[in-house]
N, C-alpha and C. Protein backbone atom coordinates (compact mmCIF):
# COMPACT_ATOMS: atom_id res chain seq x y z
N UNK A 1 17.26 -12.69 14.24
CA UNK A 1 17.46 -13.01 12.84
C UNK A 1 17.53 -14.53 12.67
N UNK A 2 16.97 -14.93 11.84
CA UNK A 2 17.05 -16.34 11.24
C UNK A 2 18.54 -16.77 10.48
N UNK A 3 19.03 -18.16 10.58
CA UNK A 3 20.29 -18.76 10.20
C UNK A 3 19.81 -19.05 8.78
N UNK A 4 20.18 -18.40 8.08
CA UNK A 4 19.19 -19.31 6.44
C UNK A 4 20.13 -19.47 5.93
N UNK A 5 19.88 -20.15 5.27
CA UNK A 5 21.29 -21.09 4.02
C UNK A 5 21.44 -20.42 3.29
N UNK A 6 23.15 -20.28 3.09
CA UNK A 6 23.84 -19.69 1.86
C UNK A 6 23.45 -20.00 0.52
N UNK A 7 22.82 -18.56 -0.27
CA UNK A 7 22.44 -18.84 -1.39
C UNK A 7 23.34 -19.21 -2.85
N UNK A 8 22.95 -20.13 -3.08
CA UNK A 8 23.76 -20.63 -4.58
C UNK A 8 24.68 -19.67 -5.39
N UNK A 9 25.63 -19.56 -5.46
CA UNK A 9 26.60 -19.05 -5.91
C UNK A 9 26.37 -18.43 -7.31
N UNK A 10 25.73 -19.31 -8.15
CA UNK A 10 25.63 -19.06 -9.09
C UNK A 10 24.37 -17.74 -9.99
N UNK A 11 23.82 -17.36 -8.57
CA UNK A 11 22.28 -16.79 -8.77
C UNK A 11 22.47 -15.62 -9.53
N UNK A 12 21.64 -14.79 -10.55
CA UNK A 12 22.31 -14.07 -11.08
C UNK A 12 21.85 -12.79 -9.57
N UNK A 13 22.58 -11.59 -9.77
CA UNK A 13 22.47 -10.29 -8.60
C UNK A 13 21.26 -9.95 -8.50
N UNK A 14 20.27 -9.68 -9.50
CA UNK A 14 18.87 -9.43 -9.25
C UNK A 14 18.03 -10.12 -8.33
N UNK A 15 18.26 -11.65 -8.67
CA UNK A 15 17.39 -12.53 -8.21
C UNK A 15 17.95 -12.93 -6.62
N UNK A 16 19.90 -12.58 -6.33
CA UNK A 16 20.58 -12.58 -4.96
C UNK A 16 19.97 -11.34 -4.30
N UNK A 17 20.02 -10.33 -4.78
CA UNK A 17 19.62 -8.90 -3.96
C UNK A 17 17.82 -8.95 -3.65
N UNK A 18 17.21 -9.56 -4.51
CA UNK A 18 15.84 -9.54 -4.25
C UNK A 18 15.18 -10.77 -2.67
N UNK A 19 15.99 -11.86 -3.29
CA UNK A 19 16.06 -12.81 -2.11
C UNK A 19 16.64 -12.14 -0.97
N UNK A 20 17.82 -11.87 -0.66
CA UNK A 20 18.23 -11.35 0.64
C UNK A 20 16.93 -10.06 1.22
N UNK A 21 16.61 -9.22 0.11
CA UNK A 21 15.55 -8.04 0.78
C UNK A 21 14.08 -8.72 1.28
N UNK A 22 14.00 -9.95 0.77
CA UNK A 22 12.41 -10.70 0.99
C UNK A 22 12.91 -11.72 2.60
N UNK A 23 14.28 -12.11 2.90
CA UNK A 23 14.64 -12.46 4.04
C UNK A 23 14.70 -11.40 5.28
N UNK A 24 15.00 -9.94 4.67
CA UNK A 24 15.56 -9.05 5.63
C UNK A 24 13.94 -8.71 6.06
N UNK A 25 12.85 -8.75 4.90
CA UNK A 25 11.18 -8.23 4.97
C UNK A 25 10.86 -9.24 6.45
N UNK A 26 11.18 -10.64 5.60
CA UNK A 26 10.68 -11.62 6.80
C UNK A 26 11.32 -11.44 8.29
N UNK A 27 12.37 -11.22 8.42
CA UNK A 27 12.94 -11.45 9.59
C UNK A 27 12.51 -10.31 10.38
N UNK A 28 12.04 -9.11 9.75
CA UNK A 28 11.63 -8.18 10.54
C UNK A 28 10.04 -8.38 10.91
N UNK A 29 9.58 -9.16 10.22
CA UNK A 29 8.04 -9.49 11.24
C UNK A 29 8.03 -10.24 12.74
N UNK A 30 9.35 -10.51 12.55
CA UNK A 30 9.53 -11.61 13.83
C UNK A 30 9.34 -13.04 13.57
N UNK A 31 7.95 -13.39 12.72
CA UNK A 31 7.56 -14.97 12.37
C UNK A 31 7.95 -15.47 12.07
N UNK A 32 7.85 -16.72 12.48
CA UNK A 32 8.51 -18.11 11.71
C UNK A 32 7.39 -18.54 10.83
N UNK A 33 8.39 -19.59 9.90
CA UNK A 33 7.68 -19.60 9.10
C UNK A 33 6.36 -20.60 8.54
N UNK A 34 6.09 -21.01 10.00
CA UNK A 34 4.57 -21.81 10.50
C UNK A 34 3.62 -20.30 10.20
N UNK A 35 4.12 -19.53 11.31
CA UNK A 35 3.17 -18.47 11.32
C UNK A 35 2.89 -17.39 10.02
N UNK A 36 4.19 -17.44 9.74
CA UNK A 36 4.06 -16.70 8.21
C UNK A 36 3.28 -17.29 7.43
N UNK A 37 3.31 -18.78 7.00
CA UNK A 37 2.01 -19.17 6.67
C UNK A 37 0.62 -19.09 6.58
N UNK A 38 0.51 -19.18 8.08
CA UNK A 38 -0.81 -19.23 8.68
C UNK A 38 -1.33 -17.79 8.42
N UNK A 39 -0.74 -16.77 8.40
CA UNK A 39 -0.93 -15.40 8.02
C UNK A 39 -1.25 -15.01 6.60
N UNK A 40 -0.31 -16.00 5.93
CA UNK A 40 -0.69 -15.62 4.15
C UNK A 40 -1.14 -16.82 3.86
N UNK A 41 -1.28 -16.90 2.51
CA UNK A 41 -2.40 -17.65 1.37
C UNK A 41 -1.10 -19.06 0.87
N UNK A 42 0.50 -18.81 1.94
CA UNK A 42 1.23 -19.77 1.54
C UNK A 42 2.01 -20.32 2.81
N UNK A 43 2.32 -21.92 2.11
CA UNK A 43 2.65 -22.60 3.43
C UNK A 43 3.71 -22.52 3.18
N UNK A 44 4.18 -23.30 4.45
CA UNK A 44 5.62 -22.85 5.27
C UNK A 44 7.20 -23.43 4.16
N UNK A 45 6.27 -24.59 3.46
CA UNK A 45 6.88 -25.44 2.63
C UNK A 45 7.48 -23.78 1.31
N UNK A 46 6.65 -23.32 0.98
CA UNK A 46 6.52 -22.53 -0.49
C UNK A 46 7.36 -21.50 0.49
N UNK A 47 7.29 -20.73 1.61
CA UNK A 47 8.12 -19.48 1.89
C UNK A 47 9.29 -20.51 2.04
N UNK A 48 9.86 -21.38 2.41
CA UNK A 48 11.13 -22.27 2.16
C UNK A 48 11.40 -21.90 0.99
N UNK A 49 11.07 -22.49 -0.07
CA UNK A 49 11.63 -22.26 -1.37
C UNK A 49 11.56 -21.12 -1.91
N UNK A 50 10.76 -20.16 -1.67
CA UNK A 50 11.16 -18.70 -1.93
C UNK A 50 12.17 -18.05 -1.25
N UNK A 51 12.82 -18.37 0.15
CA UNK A 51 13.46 -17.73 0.50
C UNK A 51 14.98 -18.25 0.45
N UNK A 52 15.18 -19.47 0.20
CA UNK A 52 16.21 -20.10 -0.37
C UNK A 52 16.82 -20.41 -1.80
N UNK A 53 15.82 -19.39 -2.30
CA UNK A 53 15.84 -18.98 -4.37
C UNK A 53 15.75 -20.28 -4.91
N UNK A 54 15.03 -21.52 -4.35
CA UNK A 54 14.88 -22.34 -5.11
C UNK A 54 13.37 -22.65 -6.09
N UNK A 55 12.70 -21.63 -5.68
CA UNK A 55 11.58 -21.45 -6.45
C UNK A 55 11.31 -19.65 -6.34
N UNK A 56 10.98 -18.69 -7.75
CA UNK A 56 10.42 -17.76 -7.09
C UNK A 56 8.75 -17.70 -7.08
N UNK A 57 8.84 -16.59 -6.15
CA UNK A 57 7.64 -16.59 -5.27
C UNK A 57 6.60 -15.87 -6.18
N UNK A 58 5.21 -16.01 -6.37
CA UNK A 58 4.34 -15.54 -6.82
C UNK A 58 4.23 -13.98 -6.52
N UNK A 59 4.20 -13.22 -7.19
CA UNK A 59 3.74 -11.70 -7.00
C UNK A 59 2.80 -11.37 -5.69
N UNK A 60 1.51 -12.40 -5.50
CA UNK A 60 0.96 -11.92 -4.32
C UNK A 60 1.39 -12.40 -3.28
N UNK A 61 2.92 -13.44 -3.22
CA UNK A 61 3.56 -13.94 -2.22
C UNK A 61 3.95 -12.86 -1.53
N UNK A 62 4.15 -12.10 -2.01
CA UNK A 62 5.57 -11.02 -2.10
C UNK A 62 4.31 -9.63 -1.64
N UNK A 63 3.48 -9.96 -1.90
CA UNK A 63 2.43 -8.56 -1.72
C UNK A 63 1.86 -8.77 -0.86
N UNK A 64 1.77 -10.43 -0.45
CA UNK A 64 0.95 -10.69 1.00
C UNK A 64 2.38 -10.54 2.28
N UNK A 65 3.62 -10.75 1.99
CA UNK A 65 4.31 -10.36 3.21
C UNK A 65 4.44 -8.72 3.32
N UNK A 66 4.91 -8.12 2.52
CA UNK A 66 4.83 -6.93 2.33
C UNK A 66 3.61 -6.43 3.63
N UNK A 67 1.90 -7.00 3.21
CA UNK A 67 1.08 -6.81 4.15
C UNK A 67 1.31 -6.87 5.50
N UNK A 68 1.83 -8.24 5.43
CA UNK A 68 2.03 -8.68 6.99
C UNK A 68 3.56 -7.54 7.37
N UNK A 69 4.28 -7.54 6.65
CA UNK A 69 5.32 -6.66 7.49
C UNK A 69 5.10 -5.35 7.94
N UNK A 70 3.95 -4.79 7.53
CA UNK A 70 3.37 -3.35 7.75
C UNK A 70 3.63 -2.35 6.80
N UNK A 71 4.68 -2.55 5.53
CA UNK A 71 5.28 -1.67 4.85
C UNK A 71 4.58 -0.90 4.47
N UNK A 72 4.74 0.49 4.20
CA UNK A 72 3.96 1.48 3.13
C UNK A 72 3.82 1.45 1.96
N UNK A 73 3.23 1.96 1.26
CA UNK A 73 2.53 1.56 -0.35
C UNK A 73 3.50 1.67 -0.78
N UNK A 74 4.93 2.92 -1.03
CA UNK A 74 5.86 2.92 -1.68
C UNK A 74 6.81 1.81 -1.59
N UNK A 75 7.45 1.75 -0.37
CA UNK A 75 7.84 0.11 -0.19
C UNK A 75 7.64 -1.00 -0.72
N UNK A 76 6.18 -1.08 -0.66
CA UNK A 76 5.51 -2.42 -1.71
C UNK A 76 5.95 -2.55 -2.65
N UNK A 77 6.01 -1.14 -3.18
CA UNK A 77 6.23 -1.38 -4.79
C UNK A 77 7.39 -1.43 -5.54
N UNK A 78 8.42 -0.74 -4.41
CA UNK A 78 9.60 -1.37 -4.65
C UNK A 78 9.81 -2.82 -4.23
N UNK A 79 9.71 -3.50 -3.51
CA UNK A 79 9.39 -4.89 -3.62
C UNK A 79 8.98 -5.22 -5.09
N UNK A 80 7.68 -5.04 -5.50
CA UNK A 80 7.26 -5.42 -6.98
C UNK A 80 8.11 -5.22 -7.61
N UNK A 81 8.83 -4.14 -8.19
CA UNK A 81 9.85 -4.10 -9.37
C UNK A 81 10.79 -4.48 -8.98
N UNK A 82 11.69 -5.02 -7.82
CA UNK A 82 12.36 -6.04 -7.01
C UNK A 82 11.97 -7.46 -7.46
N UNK A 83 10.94 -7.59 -7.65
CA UNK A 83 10.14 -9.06 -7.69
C UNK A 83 10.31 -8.79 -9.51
N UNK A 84 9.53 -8.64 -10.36
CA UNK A 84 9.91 -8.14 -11.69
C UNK A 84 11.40 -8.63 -12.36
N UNK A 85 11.85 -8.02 -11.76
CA UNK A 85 13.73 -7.61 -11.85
C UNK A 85 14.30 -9.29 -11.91
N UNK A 86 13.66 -9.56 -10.74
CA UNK A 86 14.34 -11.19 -10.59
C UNK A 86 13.41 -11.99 -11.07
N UNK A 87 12.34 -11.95 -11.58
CA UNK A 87 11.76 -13.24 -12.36
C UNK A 87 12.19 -13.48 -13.16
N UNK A 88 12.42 -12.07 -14.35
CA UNK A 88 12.88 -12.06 -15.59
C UNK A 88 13.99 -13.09 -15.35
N UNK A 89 15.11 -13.11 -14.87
CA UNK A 89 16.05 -13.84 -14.75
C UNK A 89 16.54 -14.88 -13.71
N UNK A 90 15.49 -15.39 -13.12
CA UNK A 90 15.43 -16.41 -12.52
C UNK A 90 15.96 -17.21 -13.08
N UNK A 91 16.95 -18.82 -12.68
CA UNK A 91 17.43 -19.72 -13.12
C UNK A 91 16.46 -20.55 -13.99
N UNK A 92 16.06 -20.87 -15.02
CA UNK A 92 15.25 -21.84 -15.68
C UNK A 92 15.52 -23.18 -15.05
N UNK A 93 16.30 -23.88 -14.14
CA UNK A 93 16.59 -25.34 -13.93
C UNK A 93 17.50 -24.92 -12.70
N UNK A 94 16.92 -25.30 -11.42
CA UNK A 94 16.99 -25.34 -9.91
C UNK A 94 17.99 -26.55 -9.35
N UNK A 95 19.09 -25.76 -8.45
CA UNK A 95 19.88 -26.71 -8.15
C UNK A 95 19.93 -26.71 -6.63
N UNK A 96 19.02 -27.93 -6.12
CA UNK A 96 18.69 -27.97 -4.89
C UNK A 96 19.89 -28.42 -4.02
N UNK A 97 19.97 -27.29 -2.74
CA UNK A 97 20.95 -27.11 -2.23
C UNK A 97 21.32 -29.12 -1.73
N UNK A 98 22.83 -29.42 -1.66
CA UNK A 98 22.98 -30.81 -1.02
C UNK A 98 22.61 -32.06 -2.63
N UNK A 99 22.45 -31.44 -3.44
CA UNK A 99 22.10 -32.64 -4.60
C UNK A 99 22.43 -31.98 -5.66
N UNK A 100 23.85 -32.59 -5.90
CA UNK A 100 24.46 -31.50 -7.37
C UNK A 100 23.80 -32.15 -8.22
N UNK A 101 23.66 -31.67 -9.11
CA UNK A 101 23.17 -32.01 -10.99
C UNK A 101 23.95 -32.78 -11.49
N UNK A 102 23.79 -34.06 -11.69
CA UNK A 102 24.54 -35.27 -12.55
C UNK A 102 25.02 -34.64 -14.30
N UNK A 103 26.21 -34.70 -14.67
CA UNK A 103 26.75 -34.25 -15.45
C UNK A 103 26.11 -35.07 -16.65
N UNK A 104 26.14 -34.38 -17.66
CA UNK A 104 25.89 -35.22 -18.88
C UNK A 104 23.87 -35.74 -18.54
N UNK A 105 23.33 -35.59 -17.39
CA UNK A 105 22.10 -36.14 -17.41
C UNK A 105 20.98 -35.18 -18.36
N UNK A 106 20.94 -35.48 -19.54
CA UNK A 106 19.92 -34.65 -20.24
C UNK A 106 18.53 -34.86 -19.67
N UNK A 107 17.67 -35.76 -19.47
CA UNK A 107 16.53 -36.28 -19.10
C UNK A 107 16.58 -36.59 -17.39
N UNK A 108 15.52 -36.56 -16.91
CA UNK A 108 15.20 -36.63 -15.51
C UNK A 108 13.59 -37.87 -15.53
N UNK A 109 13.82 -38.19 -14.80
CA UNK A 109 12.63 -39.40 -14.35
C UNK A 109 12.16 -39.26 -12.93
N UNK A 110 10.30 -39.35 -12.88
CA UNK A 110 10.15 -39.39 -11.36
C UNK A 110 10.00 -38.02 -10.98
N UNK A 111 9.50 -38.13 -9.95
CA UNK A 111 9.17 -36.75 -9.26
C UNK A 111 10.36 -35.35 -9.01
N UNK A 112 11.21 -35.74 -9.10
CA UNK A 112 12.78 -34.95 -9.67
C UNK A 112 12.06 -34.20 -10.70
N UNK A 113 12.02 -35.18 -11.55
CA UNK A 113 11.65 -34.15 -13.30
C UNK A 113 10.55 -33.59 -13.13
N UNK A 114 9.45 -34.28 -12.68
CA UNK A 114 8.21 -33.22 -12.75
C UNK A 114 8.64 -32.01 -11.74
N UNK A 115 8.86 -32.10 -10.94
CA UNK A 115 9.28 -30.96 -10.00
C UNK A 115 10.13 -29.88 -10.64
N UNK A 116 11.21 -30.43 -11.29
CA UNK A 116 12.42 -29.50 -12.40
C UNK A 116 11.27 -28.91 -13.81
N UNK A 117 10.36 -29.90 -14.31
CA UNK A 117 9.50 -29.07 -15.03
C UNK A 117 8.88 -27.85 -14.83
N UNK A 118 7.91 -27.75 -13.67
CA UNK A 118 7.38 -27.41 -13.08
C UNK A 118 7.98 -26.19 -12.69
N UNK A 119 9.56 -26.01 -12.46
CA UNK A 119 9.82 -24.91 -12.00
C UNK A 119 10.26 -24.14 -13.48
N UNK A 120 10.69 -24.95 -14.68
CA UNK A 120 10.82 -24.56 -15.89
C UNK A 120 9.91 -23.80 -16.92
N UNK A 121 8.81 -24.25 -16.20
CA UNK A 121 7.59 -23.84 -16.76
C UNK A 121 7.06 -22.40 -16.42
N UNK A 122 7.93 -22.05 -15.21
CA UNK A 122 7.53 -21.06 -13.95
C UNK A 122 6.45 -19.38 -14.64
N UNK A 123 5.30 -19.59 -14.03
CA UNK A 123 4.67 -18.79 -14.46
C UNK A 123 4.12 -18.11 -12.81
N UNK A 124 4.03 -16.52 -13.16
CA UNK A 124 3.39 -16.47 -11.46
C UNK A 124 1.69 -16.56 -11.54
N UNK A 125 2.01 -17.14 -9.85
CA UNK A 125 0.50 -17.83 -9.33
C UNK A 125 -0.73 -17.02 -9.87
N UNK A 126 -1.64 -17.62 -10.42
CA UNK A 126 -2.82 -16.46 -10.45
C UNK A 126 -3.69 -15.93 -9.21
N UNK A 127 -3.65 -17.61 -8.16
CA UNK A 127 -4.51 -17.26 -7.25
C UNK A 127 -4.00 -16.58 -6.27
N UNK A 128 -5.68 -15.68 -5.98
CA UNK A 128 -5.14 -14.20 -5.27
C UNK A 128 -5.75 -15.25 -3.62
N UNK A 129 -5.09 -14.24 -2.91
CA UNK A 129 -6.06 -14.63 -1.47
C UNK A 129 -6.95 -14.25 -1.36
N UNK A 130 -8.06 -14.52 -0.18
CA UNK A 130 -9.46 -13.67 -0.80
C UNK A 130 -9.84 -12.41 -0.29
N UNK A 131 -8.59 -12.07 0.14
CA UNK A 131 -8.65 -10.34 0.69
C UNK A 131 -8.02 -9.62 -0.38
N UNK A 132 -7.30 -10.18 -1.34
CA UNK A 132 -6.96 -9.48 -2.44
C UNK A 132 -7.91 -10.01 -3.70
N UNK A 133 -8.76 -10.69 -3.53
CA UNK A 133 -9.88 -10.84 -4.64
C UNK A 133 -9.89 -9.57 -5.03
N UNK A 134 -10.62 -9.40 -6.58
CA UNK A 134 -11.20 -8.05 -7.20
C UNK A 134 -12.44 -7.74 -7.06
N UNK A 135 -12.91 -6.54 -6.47
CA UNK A 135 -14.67 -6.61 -6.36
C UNK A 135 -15.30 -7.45 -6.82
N UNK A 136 -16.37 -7.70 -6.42
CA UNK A 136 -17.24 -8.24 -7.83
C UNK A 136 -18.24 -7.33 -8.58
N UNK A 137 -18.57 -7.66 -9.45
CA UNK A 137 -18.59 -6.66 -10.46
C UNK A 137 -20.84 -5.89 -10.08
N UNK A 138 -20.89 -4.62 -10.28
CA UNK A 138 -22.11 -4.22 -9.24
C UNK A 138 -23.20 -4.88 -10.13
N UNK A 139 -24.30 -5.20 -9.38
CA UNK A 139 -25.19 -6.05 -10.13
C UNK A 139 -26.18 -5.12 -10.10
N UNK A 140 -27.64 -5.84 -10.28
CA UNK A 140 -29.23 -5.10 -9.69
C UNK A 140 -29.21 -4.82 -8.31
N UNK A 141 -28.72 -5.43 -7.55
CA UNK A 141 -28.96 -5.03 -5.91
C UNK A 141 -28.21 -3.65 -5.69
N UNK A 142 -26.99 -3.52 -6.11
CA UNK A 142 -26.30 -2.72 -5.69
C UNK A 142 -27.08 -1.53 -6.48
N UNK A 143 -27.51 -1.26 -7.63
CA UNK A 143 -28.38 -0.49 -8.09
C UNK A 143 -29.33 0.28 -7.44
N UNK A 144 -29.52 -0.74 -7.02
CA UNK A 144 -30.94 -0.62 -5.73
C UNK A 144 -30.78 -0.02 -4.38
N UNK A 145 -29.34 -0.25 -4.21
CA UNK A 145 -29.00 0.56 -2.49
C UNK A 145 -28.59 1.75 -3.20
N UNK A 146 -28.06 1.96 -4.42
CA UNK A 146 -27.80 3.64 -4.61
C UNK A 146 -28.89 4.18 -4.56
N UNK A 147 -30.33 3.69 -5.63
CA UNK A 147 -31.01 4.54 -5.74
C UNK A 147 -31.86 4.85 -4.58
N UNK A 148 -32.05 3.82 -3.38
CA UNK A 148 -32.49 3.82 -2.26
C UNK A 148 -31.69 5.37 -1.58
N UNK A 149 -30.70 4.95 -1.05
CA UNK A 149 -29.53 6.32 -0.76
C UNK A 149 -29.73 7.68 -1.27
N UNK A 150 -30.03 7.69 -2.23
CA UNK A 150 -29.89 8.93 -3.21
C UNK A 150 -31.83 9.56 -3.00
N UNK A 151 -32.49 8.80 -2.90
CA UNK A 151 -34.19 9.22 -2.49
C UNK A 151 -33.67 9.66 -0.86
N UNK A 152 -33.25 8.66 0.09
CA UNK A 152 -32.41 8.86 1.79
C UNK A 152 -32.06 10.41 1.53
N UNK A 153 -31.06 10.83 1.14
CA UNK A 153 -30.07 12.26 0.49
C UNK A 153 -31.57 13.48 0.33
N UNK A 154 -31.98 12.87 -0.71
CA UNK A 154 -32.89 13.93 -1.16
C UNK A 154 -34.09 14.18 -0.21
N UNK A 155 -34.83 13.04 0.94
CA UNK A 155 -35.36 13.42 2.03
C UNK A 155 -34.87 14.36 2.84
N UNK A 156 -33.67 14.11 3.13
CA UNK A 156 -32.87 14.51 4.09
C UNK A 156 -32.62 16.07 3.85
N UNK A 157 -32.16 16.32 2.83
CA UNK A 157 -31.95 17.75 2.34
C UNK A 157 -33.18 18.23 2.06
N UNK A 158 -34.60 17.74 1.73
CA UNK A 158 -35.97 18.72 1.72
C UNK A 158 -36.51 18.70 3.04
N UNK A 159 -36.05 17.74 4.24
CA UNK A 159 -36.46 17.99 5.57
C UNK A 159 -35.53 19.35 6.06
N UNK A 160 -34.38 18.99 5.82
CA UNK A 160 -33.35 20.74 6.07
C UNK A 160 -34.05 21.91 5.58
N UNK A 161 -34.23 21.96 4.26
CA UNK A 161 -34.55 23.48 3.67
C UNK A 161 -36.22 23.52 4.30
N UNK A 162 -36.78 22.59 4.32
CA UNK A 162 -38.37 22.91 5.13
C UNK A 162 -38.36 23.30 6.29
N UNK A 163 -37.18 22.64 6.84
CA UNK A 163 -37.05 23.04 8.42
C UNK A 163 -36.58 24.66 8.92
N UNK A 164 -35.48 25.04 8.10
CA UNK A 164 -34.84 26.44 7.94
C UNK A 164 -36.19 27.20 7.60
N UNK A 165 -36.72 27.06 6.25
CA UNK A 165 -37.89 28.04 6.40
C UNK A 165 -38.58 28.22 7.55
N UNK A 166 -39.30 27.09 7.87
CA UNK A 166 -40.18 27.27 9.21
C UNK A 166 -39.46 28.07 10.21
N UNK A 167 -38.53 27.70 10.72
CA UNK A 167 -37.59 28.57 11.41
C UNK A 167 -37.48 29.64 11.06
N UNK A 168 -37.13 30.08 9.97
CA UNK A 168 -36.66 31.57 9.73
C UNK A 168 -37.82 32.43 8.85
């Protein structure tokens, strides 16, 4: 098991219970989180902040470990409405562990603020990996190997019934 840092006190239970089950997912692959990377469509930097609730994780974050952990379809999907559950109520404004929030600071400057935007803004990732791409959509070619196939089929079955007659 991995030593991971105590999560923020303040997190609401959805978004604590969902984090701890996406640590308990990870720790059971064995990987660290070089390799967890190298395995999914995210680096080692982004499973950091997903697993320390300081950013949440994109839907196919969460669908690409799921992959890598071996889980079954039902599993997954409790994950998803796990994942669901805690976006809705994710913190709007991230309090990075070791750097309390200056009291009274309404405004932020510098890569601080864009970063605090950024997580304010929080929308999940669109991009898929390219094993979870969506078909692409069937064109003329693919037209062309059915109807090829389907003449294949219909040889195939008038060589059978010609053949049975002769035979019988």
């Amino acid at each position: 098991m991995s030593a991971w840092q105590p999560l923020p006190d303040d997190l609401p239970p959805e978004v604590r219970h969902f984090v701890e089950q996406l640590r308990q997912l990870k720790d059971r692959t064995g990987l660290s989180l070089v390799s967890l990377g190298a395995r999914t469509a995210y680096s080692k930097s982004s499973w950091q902040r997903y697993l320390n609730a300081t950013q949440p994780p994109p839907r196919q974050a969460v669908a690409a470990l799921c992959r890598v952990a071996g889980i079954d379809r039902d599993e997954a999907e409790r994950f998803g409405v796990r994942w669901e559950l805690a976006v809705r109520v994710w913190p709007k404004t991230v309090t990075v562990p070791g750097k309390p929030e200056e009291a009274g600071s309404g405004s932020r400057t510098g890569a601080e603020g864009a970063e605090r935007e950024a997580y304010d803004e929080y929308e999940d990732d669109p991009t898929l990996p390219w094993w979870d791409a969506p078909p692409k959509e069937t064109g003329p070619t693919s037209r062309r190997l059915l109807l090829v196939a389907v003449v294949l089929v219909v040889a195939l079955v008038l060589t059978a019934v010609i053949g049975a007659v002769a035979l019988g």
